[in-house]
PDB file of N, CA and C in Angstrom:
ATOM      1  N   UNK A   1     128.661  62.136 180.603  1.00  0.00           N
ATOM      2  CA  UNK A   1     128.998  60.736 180.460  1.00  0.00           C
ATOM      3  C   UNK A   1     127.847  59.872 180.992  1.00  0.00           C
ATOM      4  N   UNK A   2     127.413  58.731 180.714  1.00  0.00           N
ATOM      5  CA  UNK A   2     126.563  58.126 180.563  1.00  0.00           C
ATOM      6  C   UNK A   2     127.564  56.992 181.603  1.00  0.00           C
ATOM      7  N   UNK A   3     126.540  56.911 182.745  1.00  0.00           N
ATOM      8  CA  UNK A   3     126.383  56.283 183.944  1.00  0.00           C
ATOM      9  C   UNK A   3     125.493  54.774 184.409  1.00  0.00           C
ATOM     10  N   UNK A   4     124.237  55.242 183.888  1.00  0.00           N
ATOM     11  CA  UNK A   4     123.284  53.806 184.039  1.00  0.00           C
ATOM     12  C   UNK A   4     123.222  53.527 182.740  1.00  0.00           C
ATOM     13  N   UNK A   5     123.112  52.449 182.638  1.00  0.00           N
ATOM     14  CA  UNK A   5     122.644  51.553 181.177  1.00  0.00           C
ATOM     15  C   UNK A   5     121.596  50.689 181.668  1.00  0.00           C
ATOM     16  N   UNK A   6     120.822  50.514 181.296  1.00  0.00           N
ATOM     17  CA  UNK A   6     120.089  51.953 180.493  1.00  0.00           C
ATOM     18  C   UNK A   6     119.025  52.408 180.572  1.00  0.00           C
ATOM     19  N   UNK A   7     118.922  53.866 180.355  1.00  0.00           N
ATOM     20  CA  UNK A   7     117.404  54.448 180.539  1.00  0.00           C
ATOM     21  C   UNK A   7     116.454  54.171 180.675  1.00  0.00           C
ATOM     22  N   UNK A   8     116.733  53.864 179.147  1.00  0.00           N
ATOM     23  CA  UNK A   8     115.592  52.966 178.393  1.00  0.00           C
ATOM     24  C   UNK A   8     114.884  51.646 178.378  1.00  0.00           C
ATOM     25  N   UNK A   9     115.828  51.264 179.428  1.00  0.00           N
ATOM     26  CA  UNK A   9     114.907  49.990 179.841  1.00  0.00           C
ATOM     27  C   UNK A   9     113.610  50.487 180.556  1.00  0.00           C
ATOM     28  N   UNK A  10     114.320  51.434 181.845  1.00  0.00           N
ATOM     29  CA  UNK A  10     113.575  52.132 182.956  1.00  0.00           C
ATOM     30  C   UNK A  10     112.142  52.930 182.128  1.00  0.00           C
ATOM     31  N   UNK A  11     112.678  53.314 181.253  1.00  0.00           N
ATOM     32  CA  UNK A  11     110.968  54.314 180.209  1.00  0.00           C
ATOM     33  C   UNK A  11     111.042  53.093 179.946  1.00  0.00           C
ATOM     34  N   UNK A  12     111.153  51.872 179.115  1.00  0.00           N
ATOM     35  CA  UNK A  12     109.845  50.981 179.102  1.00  0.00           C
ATOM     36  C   UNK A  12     108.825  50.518 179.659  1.00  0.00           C
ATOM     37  N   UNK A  13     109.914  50.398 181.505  1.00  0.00           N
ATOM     38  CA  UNK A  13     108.818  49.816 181.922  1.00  0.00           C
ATOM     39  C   UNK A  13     108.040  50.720 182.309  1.00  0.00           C
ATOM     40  N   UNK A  14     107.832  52.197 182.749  1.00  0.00           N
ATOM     41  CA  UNK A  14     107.244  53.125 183.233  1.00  0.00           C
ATOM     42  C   UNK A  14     106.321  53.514 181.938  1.00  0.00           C
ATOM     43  N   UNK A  15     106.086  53.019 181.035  1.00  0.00           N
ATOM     44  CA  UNK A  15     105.334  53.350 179.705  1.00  0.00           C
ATOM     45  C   UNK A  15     104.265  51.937 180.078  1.00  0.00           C
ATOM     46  N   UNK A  16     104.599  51.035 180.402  1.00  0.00           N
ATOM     47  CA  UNK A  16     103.899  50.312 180.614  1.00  0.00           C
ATOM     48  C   UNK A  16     103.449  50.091 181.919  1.00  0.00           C
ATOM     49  N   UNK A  17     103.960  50.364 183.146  1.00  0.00           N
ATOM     50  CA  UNK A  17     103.245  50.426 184.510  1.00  0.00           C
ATOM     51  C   UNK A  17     103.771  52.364 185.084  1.00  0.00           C
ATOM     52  N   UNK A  18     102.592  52.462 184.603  1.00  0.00           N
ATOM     53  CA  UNK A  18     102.785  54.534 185.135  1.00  0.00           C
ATOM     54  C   UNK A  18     102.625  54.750 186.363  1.00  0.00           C
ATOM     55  N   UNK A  19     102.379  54.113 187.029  1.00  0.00           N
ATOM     56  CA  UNK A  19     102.799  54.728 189.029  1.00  0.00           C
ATOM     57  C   UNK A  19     103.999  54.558 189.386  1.00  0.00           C
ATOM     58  N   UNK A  20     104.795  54.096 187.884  1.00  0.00           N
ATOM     59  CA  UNK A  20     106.468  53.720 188.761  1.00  0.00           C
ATOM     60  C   UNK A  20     106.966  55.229 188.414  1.00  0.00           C
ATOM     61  N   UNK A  21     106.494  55.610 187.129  1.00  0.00           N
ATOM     62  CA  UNK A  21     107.516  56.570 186.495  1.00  0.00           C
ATOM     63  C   UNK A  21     108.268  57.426 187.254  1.00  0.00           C
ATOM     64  N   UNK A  22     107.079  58.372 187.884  1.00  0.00           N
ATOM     65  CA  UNK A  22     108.228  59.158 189.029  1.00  0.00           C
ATOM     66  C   UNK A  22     109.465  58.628 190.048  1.00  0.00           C
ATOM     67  N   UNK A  23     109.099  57.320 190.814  1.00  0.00           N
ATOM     68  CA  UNK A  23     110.030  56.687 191.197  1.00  0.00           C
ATOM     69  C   UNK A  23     111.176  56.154 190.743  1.00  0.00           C
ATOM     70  N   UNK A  24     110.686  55.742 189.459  1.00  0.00           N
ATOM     71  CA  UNK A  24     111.964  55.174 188.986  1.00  0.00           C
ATOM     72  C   UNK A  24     112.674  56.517 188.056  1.00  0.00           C
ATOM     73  N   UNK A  25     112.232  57.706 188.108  1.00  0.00           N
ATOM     74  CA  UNK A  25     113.026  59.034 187.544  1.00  0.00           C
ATOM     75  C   UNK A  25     113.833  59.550 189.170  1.00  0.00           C
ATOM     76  N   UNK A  26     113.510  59.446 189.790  1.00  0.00           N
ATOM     77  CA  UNK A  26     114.091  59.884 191.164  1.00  0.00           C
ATOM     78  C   UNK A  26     114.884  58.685 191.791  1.00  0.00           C
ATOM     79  N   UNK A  27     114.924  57.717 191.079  1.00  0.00           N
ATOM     80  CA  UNK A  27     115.956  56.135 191.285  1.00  0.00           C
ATOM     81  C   UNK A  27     116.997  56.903 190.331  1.00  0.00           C
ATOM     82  N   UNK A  28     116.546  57.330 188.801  1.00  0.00           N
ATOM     83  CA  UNK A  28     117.742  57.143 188.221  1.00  0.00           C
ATOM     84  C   UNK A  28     118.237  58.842 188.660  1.00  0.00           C
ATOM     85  N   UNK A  29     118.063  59.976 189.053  1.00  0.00           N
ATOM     86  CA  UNK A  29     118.985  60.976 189.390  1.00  0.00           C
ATOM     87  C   UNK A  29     119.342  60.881 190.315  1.00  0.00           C
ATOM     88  N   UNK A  30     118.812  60.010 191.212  1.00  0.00           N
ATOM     89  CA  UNK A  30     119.598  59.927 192.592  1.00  0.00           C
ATOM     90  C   UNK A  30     120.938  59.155 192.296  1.00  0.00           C
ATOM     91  N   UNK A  31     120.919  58.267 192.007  1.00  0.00           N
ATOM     92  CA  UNK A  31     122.045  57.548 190.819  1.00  0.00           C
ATOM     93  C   UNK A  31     123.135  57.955 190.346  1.00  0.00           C
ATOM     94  N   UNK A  32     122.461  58.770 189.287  1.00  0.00           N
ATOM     95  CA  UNK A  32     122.626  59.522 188.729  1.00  0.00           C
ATOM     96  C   UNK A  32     124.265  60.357 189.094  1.00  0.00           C
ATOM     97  N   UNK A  33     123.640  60.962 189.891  1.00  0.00           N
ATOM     98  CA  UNK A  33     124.495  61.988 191.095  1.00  0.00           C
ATOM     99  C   UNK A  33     125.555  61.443 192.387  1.00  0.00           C
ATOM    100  N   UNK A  34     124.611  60.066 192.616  1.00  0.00           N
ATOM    101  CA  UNK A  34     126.129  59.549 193.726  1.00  0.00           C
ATOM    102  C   UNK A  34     127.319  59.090 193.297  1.00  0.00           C
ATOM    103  N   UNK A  35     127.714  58.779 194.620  1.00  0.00           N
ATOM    104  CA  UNK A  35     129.518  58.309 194.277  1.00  0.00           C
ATOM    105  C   UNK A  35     129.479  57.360 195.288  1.00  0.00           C
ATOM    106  N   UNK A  36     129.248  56.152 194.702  1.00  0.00           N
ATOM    107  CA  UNK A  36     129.459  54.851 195.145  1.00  0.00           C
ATOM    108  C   UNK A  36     130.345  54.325 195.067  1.00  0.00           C
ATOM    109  N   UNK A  37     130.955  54.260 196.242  1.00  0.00           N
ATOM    110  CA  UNK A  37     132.640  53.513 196.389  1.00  0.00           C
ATOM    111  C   UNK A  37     132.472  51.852 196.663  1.00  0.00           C
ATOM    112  N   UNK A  38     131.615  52.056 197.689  1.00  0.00           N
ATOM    113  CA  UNK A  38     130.933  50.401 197.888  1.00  0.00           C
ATOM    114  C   UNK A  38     129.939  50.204 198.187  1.00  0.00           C
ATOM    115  N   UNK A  39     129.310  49.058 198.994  1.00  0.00           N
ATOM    116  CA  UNK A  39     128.377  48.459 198.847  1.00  0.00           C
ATOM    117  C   UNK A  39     127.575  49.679 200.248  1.00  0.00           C
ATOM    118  N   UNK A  40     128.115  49.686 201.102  1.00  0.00           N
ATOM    119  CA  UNK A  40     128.068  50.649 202.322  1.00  0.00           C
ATOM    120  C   UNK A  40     127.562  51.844 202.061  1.00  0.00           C
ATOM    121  N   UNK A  41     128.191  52.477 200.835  1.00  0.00           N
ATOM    122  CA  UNK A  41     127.435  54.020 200.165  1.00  0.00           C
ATOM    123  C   UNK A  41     126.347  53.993 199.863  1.00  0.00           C
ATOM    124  N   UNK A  42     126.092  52.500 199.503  1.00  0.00           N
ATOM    125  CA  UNK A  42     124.398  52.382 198.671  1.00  0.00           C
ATOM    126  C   UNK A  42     123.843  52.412 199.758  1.00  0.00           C
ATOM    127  N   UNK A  43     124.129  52.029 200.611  1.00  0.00           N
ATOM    128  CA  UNK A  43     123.195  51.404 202.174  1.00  0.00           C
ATOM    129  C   UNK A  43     122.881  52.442 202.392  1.00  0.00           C
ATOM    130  N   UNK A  44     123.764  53.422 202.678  1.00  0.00           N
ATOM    131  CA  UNK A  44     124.129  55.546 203.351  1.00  0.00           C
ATOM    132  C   UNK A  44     122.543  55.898 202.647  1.00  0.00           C
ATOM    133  N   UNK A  45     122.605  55.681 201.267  1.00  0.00           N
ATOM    134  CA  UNK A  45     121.454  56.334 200.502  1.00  0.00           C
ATOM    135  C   UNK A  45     119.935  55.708 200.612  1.00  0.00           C
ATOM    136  N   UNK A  46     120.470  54.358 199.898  1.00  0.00           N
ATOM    137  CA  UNK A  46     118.756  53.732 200.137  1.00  0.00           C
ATOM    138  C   UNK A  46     118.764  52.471 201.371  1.00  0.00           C
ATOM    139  N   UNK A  47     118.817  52.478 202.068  1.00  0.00           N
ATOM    140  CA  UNK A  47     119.019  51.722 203.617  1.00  0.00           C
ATOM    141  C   UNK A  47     117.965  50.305 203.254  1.00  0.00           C
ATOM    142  N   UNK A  48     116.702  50.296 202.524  1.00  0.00           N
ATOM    143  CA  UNK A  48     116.682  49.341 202.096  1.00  0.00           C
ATOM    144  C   UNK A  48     116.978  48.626 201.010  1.00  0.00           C
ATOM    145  N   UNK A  49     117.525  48.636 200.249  1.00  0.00           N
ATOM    146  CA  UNK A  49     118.450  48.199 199.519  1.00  0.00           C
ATOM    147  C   UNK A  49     119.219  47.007 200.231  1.00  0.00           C
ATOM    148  N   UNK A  50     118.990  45.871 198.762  1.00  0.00           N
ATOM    149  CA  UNK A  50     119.825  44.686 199.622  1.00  0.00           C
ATOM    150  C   UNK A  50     121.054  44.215 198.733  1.00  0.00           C
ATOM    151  N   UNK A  51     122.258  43.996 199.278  1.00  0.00           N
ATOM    152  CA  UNK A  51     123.193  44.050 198.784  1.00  0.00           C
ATOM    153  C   UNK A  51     123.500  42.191 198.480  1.00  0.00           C
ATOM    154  N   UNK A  52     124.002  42.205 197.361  1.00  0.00           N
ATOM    155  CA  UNK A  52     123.703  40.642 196.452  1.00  0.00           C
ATOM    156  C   UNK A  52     125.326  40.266 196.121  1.00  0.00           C
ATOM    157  N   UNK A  53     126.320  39.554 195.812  1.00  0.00           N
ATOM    158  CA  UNK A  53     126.922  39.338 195.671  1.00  0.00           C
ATOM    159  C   UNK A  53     127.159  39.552 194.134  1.00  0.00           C
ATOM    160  N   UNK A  54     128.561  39.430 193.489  1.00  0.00           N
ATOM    161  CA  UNK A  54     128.898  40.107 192.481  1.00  0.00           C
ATOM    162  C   UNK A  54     128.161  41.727 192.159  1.00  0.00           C
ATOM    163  N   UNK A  55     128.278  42.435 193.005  1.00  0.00           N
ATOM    164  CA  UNK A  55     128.438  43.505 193.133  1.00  0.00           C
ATOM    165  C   UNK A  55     127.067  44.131 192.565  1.00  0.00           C
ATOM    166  N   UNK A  56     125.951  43.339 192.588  1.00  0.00           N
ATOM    167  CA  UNK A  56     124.646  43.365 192.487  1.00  0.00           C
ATOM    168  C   UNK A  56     123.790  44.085 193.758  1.00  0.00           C
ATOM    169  N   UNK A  57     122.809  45.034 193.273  1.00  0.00           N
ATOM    170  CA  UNK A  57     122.007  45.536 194.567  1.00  0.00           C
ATOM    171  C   UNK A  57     120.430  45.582 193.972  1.00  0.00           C
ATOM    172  N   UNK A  58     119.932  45.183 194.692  1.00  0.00           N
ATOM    173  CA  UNK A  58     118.490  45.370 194.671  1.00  0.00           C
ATOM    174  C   UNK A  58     117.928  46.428 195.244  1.00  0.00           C
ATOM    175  N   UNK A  59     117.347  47.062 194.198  1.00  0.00           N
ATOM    176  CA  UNK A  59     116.389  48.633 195.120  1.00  0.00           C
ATOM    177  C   UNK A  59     114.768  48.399 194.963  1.00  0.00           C
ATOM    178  N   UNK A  60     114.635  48.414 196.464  1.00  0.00           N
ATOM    179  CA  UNK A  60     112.626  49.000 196.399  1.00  0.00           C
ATOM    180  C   UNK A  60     112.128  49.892 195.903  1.00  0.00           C
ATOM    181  N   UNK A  61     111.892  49.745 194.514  1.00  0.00           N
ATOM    182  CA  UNK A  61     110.662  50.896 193.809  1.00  0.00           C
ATOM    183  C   UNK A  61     108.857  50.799 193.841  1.00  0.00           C
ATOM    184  N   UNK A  62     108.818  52.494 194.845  1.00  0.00           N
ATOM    185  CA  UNK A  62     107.367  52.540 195.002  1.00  0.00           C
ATOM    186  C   UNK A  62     107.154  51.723 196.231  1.00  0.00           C
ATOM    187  N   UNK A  63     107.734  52.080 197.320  1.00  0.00           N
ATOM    188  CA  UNK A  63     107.504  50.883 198.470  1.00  0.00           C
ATOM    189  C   UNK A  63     107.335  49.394 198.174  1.00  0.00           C
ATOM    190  N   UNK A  64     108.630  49.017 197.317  1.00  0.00           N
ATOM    191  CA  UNK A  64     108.215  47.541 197.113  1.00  0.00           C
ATOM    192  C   UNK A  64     107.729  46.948 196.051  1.00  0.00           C
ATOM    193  N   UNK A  65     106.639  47.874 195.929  1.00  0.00           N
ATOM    194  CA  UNK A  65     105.945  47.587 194.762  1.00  0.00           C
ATOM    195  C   UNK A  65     106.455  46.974 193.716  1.00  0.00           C
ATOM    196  N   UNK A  66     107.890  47.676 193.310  1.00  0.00           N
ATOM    197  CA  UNK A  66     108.869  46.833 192.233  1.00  0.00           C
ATOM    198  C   UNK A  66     110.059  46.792 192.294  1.00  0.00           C
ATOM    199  N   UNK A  67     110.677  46.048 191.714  1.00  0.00           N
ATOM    200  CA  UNK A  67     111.927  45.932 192.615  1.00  0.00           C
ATOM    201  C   UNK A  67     112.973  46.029 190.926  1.00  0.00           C
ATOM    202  N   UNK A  68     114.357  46.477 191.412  1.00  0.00           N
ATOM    203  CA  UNK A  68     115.145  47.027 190.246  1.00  0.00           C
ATOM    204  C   UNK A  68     116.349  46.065 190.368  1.00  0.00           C
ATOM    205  N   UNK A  69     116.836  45.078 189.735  1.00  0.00           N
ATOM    206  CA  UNK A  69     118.291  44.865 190.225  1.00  0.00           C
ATOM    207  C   UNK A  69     119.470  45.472 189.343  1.00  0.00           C
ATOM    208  N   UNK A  70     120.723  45.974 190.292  1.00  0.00           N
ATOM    209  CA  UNK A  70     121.798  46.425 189.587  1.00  0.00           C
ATOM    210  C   UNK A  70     122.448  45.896 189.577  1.00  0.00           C
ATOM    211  N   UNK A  71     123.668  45.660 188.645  1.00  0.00           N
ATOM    212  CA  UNK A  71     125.086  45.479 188.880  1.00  0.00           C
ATOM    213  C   UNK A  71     125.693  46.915 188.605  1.00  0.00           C
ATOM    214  N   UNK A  72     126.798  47.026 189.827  1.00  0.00           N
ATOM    215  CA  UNK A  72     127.662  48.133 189.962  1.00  0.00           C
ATOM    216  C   UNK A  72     128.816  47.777 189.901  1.00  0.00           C
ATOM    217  N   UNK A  73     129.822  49.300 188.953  1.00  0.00           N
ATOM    218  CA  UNK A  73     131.081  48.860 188.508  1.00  0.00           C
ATOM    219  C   UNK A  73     131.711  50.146 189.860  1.00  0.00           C
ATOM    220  N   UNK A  74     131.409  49.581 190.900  1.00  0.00           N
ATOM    221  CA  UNK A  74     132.447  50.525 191.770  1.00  0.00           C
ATOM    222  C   UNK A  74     133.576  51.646 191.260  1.00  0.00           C
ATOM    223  N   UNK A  75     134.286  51.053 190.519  1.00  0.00           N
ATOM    224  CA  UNK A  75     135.235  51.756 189.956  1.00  0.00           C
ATOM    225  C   UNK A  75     135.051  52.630 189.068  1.00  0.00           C
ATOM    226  N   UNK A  76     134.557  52.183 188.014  1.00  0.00           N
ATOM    227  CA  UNK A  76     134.322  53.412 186.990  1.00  0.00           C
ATOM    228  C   UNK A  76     133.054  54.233 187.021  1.00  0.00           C
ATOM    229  N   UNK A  77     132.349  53.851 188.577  1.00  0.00           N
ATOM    230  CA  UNK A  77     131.021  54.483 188.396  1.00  0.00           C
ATOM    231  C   UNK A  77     129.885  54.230 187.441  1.00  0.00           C
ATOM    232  N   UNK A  78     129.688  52.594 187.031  1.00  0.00           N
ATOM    233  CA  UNK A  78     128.932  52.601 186.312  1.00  0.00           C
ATOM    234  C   UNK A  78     127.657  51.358 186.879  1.00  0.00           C
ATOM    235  N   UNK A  79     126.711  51.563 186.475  1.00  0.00           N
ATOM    236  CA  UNK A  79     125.353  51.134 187.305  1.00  0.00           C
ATOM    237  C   UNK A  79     125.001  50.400 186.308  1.00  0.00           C
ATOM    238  N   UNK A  80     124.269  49.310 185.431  1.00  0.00           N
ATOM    239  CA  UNK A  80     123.949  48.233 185.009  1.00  0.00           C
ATOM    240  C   UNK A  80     122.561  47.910 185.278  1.00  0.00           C
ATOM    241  N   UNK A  81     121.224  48.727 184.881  1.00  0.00           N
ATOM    242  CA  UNK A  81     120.254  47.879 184.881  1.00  0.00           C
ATOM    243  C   UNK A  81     120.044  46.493 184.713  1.00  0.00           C
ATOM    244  N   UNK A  82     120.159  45.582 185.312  1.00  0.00           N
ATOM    245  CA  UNK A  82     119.891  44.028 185.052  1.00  0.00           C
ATOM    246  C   UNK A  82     118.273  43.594 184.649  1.00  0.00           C
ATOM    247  N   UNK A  83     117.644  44.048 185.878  1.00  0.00           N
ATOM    248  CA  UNK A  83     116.063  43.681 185.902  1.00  0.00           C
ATOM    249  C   UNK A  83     115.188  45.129 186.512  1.00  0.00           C
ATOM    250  N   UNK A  84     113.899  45.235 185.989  1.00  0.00           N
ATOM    251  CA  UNK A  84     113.034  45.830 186.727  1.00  0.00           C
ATOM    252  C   UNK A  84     112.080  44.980 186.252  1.00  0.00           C
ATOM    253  N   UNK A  85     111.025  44.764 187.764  1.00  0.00           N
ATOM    254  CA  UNK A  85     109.805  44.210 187.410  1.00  0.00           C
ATOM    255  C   UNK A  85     109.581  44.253 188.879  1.00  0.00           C
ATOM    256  N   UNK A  86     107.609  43.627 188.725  1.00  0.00           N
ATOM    257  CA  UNK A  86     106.960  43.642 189.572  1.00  0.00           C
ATOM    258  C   UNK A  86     107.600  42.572 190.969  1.00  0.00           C
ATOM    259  N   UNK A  87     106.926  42.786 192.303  1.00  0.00           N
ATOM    260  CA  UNK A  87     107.522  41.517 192.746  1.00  0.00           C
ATOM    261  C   UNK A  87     107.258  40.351 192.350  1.00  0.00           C
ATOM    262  N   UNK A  88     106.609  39.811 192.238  1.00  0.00           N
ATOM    263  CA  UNK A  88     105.960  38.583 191.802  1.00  0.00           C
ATOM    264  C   UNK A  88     106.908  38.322 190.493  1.00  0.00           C
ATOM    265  N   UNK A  89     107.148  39.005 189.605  1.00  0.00           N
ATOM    266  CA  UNK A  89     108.205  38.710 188.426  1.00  0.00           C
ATOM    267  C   UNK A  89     109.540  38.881 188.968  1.00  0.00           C
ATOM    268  N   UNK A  90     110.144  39.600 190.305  1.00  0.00           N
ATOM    269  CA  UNK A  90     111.352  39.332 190.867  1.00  0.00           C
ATOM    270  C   UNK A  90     111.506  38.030 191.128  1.00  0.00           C
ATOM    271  N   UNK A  91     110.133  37.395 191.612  1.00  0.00           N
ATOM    272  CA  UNK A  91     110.595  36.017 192.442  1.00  0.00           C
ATOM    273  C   UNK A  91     110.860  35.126 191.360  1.00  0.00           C
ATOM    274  N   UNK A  92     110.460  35.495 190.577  1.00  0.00           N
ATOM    275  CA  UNK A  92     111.372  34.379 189.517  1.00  0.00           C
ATOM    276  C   UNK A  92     112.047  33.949 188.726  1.00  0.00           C
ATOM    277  N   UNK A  93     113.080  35.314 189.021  1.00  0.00           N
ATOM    278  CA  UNK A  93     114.603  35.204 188.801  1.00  0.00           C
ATOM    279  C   UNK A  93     115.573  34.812 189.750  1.00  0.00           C
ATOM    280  N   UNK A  94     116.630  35.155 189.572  1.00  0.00           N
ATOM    281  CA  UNK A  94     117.852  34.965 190.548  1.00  0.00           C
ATOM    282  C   UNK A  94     118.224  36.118 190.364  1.00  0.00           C
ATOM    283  N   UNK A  95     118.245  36.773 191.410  1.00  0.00           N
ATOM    284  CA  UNK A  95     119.061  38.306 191.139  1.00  0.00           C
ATOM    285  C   UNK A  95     120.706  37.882 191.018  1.00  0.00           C
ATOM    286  N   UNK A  96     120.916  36.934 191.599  1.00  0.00           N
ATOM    287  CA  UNK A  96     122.511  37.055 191.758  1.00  0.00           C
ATOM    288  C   UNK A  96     123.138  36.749 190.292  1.00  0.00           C
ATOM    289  N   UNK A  97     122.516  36.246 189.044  1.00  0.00           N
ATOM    290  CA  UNK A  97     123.085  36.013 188.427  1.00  0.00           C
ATOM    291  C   UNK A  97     122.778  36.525 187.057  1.00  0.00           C
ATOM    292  N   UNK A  98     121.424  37.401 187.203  1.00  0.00           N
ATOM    293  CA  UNK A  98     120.777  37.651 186.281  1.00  0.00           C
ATOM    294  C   UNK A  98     121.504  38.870 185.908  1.00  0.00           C
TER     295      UNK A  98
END
């Protein structure tokens, strides 16, 4: 069953910036594989990780380097690529709503 949506965002951007790829392949099986009940489980795993309202989390990919935002469906276990990009292209969104 199909968990993150979607992959394929994640191989785009790693087709176009290649020092993420491994990171963001070890973002999505780590993922992949947990069981996120709440916001607290994400913390357990990636401690920096910042937790956003409407059930949104931001993860550091590559020390920072780029940053991923999710929305998570607690319940059915499902993860929501919203954004990946550099920082400088984080800052100029709104994670909370994007």
């Amino acid at each position: 069953m199909e968990r993150i949506f979607s992959k394929s965002t994640l191989r785009e951007f790693w087709e176009i910036h290649a020092d993420s790829e491994q990171y963001l392949k070890t973002w999505y099986n780590t993922a992949m594989d947990a069981v996120w009940k709440t916001p607290n489980d994400v913390k357990q795993t990636y401690s920096s990780a910042s937790i956003l309202r409407d059930s949104r989390v931001v993860f550091n990919i590559k020390g920072n380097a780029y940053r991923l935002v999710a929305k998570i469906n607690y319940e059915k276990q499902w993860i929501f690529v919203r954004f990946i990009g550099t920082h400088d292209e984080y800052d100029k969104i709104d994670a909370n709503t994007i």
